[in-house]
PDB file of N, CA and C in Angstrom:
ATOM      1  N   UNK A   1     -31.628 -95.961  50.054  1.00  0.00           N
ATOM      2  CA  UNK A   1     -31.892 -94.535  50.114  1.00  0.00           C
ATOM      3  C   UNK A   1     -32.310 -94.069  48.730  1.00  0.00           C
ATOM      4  N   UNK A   2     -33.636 -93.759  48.686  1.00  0.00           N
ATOM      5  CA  UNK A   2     -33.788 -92.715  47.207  1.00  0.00           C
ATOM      6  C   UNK A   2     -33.201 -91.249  47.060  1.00  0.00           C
ATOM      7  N   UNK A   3     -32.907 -91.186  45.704  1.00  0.00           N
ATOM      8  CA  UNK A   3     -32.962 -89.739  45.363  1.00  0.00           C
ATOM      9  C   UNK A   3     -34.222 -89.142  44.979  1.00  0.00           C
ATOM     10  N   UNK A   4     -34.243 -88.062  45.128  1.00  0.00           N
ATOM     11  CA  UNK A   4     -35.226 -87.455  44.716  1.00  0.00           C
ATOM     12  C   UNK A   4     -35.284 -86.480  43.218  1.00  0.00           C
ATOM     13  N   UNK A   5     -36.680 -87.227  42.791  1.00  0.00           N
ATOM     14  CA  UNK A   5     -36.950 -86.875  41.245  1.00  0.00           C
ATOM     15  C   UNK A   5     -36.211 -85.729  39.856  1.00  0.00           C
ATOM     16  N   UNK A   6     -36.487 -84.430  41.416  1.00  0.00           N
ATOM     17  CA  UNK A   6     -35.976 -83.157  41.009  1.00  0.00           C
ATOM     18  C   UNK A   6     -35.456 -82.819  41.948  1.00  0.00           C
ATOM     19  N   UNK A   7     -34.532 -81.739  42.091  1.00  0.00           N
ATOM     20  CA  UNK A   7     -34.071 -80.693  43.023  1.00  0.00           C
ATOM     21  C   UNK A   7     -35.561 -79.222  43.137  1.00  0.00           C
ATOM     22  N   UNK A   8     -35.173 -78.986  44.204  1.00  0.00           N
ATOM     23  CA  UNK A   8     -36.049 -77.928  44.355  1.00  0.00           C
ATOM     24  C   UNK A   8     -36.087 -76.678  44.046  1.00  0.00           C
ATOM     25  N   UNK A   9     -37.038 -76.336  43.806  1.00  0.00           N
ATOM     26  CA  UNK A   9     -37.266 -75.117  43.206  1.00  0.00           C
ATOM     27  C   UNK A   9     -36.415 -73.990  43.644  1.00  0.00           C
ATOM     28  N   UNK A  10     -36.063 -73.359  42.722  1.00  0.00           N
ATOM     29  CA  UNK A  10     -35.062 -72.084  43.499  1.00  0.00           C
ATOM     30  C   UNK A  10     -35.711 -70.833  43.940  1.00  0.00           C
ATOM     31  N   UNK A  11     -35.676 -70.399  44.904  1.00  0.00           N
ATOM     32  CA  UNK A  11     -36.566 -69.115  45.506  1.00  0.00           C
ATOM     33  C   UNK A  11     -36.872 -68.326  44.801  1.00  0.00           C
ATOM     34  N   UNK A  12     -38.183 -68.167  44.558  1.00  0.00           N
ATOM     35  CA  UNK A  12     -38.367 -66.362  43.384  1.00  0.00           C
ATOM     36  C   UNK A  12     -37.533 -65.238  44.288  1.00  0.00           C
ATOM     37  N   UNK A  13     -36.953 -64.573  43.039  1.00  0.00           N
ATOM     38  CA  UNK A  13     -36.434 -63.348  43.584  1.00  0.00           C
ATOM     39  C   UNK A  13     -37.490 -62.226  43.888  1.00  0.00           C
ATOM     40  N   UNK A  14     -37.652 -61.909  45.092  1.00  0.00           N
ATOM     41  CA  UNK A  14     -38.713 -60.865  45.356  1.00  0.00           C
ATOM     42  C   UNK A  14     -38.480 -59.592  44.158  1.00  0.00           C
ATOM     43  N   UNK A  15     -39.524 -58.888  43.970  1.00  0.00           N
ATOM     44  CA  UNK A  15     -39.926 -57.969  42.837  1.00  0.00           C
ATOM     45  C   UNK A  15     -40.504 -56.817  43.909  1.00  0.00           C
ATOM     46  N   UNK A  16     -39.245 -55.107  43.687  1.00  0.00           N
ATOM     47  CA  UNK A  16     -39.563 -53.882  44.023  1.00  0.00           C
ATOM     48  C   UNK A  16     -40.675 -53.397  42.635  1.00  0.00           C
ATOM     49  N   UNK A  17     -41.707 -52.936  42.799  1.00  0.00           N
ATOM     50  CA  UNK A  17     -42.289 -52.531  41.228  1.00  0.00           C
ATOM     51  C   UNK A  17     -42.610 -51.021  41.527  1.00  0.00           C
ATOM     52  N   UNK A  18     -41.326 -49.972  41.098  1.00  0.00           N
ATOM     53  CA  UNK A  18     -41.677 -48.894  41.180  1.00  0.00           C
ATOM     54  C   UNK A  18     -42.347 -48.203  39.515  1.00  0.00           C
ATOM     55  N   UNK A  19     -42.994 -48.621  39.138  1.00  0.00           N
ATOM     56  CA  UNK A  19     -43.555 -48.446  37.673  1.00  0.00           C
ATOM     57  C   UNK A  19     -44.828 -47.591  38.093  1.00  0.00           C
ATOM     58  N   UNK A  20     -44.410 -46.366  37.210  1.00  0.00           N
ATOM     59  CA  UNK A  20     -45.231 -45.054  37.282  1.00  0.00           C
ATOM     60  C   UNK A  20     -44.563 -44.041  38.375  1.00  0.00           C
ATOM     61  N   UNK A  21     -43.849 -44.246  39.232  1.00  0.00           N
ATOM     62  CA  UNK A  21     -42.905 -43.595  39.903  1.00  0.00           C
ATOM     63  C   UNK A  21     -41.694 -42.818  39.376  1.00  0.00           C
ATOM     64  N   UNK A  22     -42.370 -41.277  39.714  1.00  0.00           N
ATOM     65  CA  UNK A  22     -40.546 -40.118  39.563  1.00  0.00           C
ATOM     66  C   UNK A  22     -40.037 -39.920  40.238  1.00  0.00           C
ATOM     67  N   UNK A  23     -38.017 -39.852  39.776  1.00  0.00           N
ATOM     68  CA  UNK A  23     -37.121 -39.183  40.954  1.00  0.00           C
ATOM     69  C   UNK A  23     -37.695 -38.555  41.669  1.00  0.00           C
ATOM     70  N   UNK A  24     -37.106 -38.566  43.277  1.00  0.00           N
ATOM     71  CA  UNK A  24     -36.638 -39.644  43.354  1.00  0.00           C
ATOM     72  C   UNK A  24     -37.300 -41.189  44.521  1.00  0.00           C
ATOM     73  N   UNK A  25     -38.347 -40.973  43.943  1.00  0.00           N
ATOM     74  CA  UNK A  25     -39.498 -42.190  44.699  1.00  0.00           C
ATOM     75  C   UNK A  25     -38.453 -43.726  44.324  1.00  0.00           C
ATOM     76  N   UNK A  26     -38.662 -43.666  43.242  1.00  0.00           N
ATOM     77  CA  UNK A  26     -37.975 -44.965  42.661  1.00  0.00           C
ATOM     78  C   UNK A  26     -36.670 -45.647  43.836  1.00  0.00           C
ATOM     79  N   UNK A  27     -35.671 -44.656  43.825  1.00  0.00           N
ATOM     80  CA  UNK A  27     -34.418 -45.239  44.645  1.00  0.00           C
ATOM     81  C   UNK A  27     -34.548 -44.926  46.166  1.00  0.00           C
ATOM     82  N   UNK A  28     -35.639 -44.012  46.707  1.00  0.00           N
ATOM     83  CA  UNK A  28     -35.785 -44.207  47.623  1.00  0.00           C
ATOM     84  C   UNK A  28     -36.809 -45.546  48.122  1.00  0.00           C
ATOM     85  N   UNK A  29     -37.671 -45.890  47.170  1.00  0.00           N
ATOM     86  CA  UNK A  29     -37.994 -47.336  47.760  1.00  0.00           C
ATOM     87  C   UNK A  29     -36.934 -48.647  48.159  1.00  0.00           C
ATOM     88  N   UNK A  30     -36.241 -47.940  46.512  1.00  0.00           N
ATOM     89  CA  UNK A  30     -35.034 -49.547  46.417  1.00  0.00           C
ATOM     90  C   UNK A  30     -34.317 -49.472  48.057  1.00  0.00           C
ATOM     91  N   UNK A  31     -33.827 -48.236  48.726  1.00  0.00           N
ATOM     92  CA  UNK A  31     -33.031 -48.153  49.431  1.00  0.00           C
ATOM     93  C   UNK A  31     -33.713 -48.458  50.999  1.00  0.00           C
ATOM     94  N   UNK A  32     -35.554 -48.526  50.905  1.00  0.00           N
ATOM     95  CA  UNK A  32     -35.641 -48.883  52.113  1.00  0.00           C
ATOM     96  C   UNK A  32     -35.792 -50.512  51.881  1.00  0.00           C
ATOM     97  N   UNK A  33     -36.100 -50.894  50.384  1.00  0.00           N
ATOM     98  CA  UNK A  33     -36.358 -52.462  50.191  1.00  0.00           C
ATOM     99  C   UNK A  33     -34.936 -53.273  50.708  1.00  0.00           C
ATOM    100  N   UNK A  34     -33.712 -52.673  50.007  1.00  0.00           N
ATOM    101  CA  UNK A  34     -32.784 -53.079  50.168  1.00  0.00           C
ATOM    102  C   UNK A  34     -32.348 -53.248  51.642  1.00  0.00           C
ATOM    103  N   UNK A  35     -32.716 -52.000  52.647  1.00  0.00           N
ATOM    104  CA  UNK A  35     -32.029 -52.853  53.953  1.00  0.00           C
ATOM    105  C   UNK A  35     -32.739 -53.713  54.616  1.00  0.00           C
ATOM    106  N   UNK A  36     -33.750 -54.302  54.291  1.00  0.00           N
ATOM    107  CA  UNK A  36     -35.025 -55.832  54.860  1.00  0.00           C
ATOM    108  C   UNK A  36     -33.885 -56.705  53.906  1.00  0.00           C
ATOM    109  N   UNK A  37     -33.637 -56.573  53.329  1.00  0.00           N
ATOM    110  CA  UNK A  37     -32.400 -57.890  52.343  1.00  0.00           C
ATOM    111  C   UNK A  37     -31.778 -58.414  53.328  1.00  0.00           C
ATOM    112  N   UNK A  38     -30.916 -59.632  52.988  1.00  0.00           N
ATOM    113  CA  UNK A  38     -30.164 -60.348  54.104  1.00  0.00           C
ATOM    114  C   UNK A  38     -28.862 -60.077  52.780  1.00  0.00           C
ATOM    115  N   UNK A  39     -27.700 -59.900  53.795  1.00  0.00           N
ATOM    116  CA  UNK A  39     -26.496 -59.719  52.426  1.00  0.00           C
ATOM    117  C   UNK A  39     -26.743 -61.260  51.468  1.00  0.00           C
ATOM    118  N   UNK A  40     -26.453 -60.716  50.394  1.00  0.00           N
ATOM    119  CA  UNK A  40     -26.649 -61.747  49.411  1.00  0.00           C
ATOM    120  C   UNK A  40     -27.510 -61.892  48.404  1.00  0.00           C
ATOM    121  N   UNK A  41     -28.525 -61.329  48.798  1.00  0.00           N
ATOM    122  CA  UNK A  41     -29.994 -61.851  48.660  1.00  0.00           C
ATOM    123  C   UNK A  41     -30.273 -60.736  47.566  1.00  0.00           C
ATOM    124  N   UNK A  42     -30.967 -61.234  46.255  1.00  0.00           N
ATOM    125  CA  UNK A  42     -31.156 -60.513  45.400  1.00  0.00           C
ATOM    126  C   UNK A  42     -32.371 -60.027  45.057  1.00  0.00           C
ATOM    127  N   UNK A  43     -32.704 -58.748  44.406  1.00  0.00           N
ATOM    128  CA  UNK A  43     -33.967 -58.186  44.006  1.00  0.00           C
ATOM    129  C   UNK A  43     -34.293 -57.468  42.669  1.00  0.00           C
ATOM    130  N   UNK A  44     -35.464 -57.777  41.804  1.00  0.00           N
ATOM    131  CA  UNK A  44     -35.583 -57.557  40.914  1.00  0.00           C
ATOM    132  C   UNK A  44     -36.515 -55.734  41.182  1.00  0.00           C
ATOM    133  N   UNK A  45     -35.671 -55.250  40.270  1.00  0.00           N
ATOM    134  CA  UNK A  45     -36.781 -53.846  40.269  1.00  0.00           C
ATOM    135  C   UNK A  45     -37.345 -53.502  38.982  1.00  0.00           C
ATOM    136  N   UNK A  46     -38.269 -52.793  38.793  1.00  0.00           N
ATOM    137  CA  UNK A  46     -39.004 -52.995  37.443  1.00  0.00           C
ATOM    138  C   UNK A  46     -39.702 -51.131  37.574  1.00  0.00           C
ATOM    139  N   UNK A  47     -39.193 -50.059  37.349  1.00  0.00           N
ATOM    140  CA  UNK A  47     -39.749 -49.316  36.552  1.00  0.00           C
ATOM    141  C   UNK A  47     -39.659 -48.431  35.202  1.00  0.00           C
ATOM    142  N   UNK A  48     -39.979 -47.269  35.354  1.00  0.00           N
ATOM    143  CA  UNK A  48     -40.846 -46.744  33.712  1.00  0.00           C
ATOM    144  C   UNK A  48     -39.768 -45.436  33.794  1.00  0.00           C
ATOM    145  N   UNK A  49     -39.260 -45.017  34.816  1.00  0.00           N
ATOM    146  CA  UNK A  49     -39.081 -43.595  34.816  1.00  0.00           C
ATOM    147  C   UNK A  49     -37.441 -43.801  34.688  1.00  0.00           C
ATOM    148  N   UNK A  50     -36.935 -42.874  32.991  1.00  0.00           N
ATOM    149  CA  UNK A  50     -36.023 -43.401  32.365  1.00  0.00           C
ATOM    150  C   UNK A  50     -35.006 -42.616  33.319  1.00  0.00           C
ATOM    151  N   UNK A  51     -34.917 -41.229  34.643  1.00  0.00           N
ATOM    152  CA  UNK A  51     -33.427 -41.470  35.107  1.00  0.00           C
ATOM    153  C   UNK A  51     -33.538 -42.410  36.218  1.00  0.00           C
ATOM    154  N   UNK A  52     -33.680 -43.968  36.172  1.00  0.00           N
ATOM    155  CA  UNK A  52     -33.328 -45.049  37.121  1.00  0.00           C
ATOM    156  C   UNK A  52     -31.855 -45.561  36.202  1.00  0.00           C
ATOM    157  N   UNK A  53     -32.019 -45.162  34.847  1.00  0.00           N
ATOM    158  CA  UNK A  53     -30.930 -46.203  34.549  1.00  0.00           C
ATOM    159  C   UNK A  53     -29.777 -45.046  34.696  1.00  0.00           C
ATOM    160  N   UNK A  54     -29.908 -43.838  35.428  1.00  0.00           N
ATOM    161  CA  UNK A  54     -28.754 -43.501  35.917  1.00  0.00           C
ATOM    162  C   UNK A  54     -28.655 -43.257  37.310  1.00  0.00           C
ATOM    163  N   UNK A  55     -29.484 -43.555  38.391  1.00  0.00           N
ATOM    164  CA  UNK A  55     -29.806 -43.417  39.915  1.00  0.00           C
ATOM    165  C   UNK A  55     -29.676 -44.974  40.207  1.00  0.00           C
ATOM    166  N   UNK A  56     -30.369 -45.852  40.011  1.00  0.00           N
ATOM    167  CA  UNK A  56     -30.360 -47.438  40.384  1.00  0.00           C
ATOM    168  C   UNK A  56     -28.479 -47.905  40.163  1.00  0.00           C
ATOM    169  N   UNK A  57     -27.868 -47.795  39.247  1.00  0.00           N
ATOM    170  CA  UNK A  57     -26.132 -48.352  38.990  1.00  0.00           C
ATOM    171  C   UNK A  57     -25.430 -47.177  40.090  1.00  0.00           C
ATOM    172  N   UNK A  58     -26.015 -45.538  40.042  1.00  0.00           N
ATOM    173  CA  UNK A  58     -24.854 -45.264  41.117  1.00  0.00           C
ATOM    174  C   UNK A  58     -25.175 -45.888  42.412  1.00  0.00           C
ATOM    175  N   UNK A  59     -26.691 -45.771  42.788  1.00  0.00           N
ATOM    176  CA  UNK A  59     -26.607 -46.006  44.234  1.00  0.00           C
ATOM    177  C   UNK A  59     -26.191 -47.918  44.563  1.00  0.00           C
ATOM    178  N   UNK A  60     -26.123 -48.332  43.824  1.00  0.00           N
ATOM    179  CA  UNK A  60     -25.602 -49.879  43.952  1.00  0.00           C
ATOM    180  C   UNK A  60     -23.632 -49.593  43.845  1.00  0.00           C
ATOM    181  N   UNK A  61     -23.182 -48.545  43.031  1.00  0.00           N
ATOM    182  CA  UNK A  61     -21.899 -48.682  43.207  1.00  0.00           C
ATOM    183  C   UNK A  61     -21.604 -47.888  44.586  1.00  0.00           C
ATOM    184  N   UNK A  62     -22.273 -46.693  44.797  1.00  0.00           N
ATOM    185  CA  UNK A  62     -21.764 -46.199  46.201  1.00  0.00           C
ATOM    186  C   UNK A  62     -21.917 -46.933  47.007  1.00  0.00           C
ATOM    187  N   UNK A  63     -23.049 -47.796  47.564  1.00  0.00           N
ATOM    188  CA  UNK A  63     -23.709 -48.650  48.784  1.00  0.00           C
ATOM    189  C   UNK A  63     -22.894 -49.941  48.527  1.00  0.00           C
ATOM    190  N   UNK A  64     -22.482 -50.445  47.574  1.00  0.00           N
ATOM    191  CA  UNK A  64     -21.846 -51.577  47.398  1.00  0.00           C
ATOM    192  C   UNK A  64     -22.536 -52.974  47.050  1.00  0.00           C
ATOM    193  N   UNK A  65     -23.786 -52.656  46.359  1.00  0.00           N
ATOM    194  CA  UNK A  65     -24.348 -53.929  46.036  1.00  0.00           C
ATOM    195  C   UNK A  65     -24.186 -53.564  44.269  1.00  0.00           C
ATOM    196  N   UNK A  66     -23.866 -55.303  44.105  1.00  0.00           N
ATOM    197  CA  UNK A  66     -23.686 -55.874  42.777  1.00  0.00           C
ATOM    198  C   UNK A  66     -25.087 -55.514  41.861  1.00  0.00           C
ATOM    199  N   UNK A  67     -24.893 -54.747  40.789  1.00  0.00           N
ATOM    200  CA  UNK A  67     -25.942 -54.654  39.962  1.00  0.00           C
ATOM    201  C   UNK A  67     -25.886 -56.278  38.586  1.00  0.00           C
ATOM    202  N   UNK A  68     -26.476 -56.712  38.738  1.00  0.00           N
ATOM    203  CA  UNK A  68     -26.453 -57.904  37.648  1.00  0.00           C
ATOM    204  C   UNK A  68     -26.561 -57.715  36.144  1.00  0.00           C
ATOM    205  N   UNK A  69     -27.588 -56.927  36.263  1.00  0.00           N
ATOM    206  CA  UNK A  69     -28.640 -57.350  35.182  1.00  0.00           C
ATOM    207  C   UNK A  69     -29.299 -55.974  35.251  1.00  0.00           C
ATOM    208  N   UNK A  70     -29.194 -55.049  33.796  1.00  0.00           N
ATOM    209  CA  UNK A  70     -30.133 -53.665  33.635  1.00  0.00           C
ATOM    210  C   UNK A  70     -30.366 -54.185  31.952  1.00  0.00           C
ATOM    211  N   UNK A  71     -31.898 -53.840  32.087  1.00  0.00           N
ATOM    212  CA  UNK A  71     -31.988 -54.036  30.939  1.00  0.00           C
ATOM    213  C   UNK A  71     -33.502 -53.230  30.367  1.00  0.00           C
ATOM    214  N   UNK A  72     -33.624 -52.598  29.197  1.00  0.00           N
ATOM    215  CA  UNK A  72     -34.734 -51.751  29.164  1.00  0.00           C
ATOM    216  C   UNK A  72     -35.146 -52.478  27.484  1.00  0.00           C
ATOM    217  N   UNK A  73     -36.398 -53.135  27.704  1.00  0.00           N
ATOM    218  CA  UNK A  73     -36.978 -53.912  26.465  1.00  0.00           C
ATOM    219  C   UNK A  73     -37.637 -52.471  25.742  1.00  0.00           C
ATOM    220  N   UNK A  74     -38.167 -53.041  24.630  1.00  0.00           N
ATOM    221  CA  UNK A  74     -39.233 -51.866  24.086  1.00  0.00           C
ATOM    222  C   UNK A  74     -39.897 -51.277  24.319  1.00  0.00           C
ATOM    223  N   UNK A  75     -40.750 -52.028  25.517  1.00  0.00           N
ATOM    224  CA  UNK A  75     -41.997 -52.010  26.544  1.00  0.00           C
ATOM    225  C   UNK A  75     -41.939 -50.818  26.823  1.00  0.00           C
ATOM    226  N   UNK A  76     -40.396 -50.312  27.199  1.00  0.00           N
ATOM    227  CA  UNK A  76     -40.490 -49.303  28.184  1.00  0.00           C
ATOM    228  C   UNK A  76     -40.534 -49.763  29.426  1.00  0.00           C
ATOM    229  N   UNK A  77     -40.100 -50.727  30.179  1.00  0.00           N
ATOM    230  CA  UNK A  77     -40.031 -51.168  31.039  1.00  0.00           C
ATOM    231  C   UNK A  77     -38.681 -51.079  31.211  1.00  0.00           C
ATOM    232  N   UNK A  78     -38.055 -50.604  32.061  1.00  0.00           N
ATOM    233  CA  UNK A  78     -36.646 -50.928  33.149  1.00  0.00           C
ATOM    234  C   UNK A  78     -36.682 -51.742  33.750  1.00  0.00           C
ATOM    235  N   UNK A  79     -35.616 -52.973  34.130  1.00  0.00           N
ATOM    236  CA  UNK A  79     -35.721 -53.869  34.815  1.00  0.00           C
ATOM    237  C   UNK A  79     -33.883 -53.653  35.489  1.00  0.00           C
ATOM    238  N   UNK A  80     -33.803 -53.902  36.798  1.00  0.00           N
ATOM    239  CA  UNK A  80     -32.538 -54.072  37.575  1.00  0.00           C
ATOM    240  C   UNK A  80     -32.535 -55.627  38.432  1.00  0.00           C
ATOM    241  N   UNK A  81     -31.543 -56.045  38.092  1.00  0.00           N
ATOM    242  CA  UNK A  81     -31.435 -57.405  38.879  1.00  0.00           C
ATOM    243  C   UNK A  81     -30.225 -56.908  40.052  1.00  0.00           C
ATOM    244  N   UNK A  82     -30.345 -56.820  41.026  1.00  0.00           N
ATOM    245  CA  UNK A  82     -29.231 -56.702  42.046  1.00  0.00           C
ATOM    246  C   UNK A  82     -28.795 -57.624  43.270  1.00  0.00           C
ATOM    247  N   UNK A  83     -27.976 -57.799  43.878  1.00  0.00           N
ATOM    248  CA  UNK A  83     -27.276 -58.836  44.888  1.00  0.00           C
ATOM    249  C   UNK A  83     -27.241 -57.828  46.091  1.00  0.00           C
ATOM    250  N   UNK A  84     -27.749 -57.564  47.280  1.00  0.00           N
ATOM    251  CA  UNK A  84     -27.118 -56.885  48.375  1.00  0.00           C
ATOM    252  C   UNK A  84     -25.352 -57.383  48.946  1.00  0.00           C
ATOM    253  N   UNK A  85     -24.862 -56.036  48.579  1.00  0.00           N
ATOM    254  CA  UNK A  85     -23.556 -56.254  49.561  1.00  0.00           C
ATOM    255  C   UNK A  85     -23.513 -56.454  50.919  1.00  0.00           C
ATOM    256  N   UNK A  86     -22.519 -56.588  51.501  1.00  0.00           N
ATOM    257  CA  UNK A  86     -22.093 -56.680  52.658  1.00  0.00           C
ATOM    258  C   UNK A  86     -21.112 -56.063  53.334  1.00  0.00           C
TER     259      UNK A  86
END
């Protein structure tokens, strides 16, 4: 029996890109992206419009999905890594 070379690639995390989008477009996309999710299943969001980094962490603590990862480079880019709850 062989093994094989490598293990396989790990699934890209699908990408919401609300960039150029204002309250509250932004979390209403996340919130229709989020229920096509299977619990578990994580999604990267990526916009510009600076109140996400206070709309994207509540609506993940009310709804109950794990926020991972917020992080805002120089760019000006917002980025959210999240896990759907269950």
């Amino acid at each position: 029996m062989s093994v094989p070379d490598s293990a396989p690639e790990p699934a890209a995390v699908p990408v919401l890109d609300a960039r150029g989008l204002l309250c509250p477009e932004p979390v209403m996309l996340l919130h229709k992206r989020v229920r096509e999710l299977a619990d578990g299943d994580e999604l990267l969001v990526l916009a510009t419009d600076p109140s996400t980094t206070r709309d994207i962490p509540k609506f993940c603590r009310f709804l109950g999905h794990a926020l991972l990862e917020e992080s805002q480079p120089e760019d000006g880019l917002f980025r959210y890594r999240l896990r759907k709850g269950g």
